[in-house]
Protein backbone atom coordinates (compact mmCIF):
# COMPACT_ATOMS: atom_id res chain seq x y z
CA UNK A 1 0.00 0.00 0.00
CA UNK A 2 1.11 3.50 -0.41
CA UNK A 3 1.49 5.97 2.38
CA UNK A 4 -0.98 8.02 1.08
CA UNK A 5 -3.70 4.52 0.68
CA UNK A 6 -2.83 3.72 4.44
CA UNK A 7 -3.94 7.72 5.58
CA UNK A 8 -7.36 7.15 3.49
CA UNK A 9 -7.74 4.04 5.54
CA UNK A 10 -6.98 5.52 8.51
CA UNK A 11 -9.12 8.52 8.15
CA UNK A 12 -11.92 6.69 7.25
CA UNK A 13 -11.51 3.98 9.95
CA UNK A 14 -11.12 7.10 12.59
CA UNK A 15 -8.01 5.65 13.93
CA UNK A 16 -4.32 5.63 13.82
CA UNK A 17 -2.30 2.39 13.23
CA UNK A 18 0.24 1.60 15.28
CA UNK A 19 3.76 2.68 13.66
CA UNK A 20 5.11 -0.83 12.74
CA UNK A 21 1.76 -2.25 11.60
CA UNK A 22 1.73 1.13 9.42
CA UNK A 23 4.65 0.54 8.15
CA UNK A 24 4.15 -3.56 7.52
CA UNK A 25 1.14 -1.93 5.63
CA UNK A 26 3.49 0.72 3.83
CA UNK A 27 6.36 -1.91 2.95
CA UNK A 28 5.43 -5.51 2.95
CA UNK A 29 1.57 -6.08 2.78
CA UNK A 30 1.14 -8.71 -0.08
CA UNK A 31 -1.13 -11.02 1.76
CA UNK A 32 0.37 -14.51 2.74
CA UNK A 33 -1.19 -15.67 5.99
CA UNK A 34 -1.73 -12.17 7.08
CA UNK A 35 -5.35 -10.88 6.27
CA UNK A 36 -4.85 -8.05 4.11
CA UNK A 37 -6.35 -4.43 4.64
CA UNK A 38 -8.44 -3.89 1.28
CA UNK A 39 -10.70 -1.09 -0.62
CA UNK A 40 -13.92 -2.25 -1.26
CA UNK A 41 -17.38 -1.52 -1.90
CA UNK A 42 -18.25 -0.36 1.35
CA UNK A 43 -14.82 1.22 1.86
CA UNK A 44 -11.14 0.09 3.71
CA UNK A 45 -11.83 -3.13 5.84
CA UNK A 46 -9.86 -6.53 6.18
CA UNK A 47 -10.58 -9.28 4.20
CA UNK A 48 -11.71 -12.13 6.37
CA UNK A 49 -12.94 -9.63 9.10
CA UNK A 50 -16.13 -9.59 10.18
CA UNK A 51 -17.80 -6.14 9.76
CA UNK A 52 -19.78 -6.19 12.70
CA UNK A 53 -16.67 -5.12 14.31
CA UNK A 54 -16.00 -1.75 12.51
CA UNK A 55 -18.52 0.06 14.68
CA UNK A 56 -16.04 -1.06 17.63
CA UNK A 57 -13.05 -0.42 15.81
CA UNK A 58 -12.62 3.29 17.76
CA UNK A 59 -13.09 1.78 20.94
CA UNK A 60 -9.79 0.63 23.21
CA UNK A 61 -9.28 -3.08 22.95
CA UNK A 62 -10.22 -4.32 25.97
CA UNK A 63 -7.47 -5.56 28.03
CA UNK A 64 -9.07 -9.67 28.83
CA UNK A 65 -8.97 -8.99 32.41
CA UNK A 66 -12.04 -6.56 32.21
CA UNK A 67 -14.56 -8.60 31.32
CA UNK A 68 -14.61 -10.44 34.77
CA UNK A 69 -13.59 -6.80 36.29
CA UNK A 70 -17.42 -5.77 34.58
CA UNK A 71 -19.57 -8.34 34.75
CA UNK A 72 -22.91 -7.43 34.40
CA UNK A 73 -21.66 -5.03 32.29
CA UNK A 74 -19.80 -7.53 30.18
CA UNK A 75 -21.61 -10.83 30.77
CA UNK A 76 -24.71 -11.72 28.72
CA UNK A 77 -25.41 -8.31 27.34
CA UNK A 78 -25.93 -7.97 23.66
CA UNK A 79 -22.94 -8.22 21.59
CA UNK A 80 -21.02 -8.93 24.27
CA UNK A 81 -18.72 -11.48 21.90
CA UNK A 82 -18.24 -8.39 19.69
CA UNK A 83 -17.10 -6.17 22.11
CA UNK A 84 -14.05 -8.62 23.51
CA UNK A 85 -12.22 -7.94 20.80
CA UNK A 86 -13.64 -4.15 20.30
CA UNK A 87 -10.07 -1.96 18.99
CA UNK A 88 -8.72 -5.15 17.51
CA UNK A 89 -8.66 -6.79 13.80
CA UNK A 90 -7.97 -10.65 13.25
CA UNK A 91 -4.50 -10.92 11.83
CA UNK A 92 -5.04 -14.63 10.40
CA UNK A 93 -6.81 -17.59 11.32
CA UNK A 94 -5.22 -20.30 13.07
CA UNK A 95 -7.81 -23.27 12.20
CA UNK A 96 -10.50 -24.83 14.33
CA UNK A 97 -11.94 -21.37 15.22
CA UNK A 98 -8.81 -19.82 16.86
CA UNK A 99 -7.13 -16.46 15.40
CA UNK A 100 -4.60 -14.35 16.30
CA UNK A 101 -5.54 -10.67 16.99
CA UNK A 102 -4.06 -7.22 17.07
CA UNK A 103 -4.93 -4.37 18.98
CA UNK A 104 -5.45 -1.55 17.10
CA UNK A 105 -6.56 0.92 19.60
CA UNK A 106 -6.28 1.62 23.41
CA UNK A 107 -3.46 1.00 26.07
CA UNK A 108 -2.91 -1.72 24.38
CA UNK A 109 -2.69 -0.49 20.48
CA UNK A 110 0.08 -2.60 18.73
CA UNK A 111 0.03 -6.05 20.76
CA UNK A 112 -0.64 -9.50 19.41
CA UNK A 113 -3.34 -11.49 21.05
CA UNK A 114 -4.36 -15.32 20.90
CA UNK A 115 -8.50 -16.00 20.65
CA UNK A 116 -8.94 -19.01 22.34
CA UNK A 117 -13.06 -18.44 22.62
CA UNK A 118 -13.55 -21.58 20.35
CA UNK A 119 -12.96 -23.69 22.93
CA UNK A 120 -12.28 -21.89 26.38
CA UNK A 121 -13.34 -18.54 26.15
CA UNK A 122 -10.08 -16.68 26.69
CA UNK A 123 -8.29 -13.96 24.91
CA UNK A 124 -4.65 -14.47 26.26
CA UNK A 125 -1.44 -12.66 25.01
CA UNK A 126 0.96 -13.86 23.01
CA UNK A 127 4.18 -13.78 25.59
CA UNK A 128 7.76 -14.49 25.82
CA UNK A 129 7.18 -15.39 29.45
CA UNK A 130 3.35 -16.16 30.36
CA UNK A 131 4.74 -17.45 34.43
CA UNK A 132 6.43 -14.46 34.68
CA UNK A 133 4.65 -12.08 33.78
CA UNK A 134 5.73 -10.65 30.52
CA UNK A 135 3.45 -8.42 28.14
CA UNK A 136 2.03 -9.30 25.42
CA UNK A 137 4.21 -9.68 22.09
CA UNK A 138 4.16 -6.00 19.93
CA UNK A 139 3.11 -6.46 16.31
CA UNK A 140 6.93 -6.15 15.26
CA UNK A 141 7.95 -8.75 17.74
CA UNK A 142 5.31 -10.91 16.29
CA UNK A 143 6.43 -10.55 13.03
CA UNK A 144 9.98 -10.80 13.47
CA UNK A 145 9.84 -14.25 15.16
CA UNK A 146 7.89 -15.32 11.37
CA UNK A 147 4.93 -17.27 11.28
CA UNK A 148 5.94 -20.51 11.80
CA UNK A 149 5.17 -22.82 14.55
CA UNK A 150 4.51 -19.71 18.13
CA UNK A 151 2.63 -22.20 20.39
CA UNK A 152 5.73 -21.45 22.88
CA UNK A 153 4.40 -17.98 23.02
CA UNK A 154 0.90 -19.10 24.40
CA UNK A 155 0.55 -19.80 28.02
CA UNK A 156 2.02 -23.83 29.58
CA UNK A 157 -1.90 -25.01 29.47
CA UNK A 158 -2.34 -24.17 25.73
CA UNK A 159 -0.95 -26.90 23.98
CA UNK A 160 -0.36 -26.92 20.24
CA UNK A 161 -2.81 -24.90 18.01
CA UNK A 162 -3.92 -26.70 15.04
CA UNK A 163 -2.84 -25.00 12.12
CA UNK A 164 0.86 -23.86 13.35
């Protein structure tokens, strides 16, 4: 994409991407296993994105913690799914309903997240050092370790994701 593509998207999104996804965006962004930010009909969205979530798109990604910190607020209130992951865009799918996620928006704007709801329910980070505390992985991290087999990055009771 050209700079001047990934400002359109931008200002029509009403956000601002975090400097190494813009510049992934500015320098590589040819697809692969990465879902690609695209011009369409309806204007700049991700393919393979739902677009429920571009009405949450300005709001701060949640940090996972919250939603227990909320509960009634969180818990059973409609779209409550949809605003988990509120501020963040699915990167690529990892088979068997999981996906890796980064937060666009927020505290958190520029960090790489696991979904794990297919099966437990959890957004966790994706960590160096899950025991000890680490944060969560920036984008550039992320991409600089490639995108082969990360499961060491997900916490000890993960396991191996399916499509890694």
């Amino acid at each position: 994409m050209t700079a001047a593509e990934v400002a359109e998207a931008e200002e029509e999104l009403g956000i601002r991407f975090p400097p190494a996804y813009r510049s992934y965006l500015t320098e590589v962004s040819s697809g692969g296993r990465l879902h690609r930010l695209v011009k369409g009909p309806a204007g700049w969205w991700w393919d393979e994105n739902d677009t429920v979530q571009r009405d949450l798109l300005r709001l701060p990604f949640p940090h996972p913690d919250s939603y227990a910190a909320d509960g009634g607020l969180w818990g059973g209130a409609d779209g409550y799914e949809d605003r988990e992951t509120a501020g963040a865009v699915v990167l690529q799918d990892n088979g068997c309903g999981f996906a890796t996620l980064l937060a666009l928006t927020g505290p958190l704007a520029g960090t790489v997240w696991w979904d794990g709801r297919a099966t437990c329910e959890l957004i966790v980070p994706l960590s160096f050092d899950h025991p000890g505390g680490a944060p969560p992985l920036t984008f550039q991290e992320w991409r600089d370790l490639g995108l082969t087999d990360l499961s060491h990055l997900l916490g000890p009771d993960w396991g191996r994701p399916a499509d890694f």
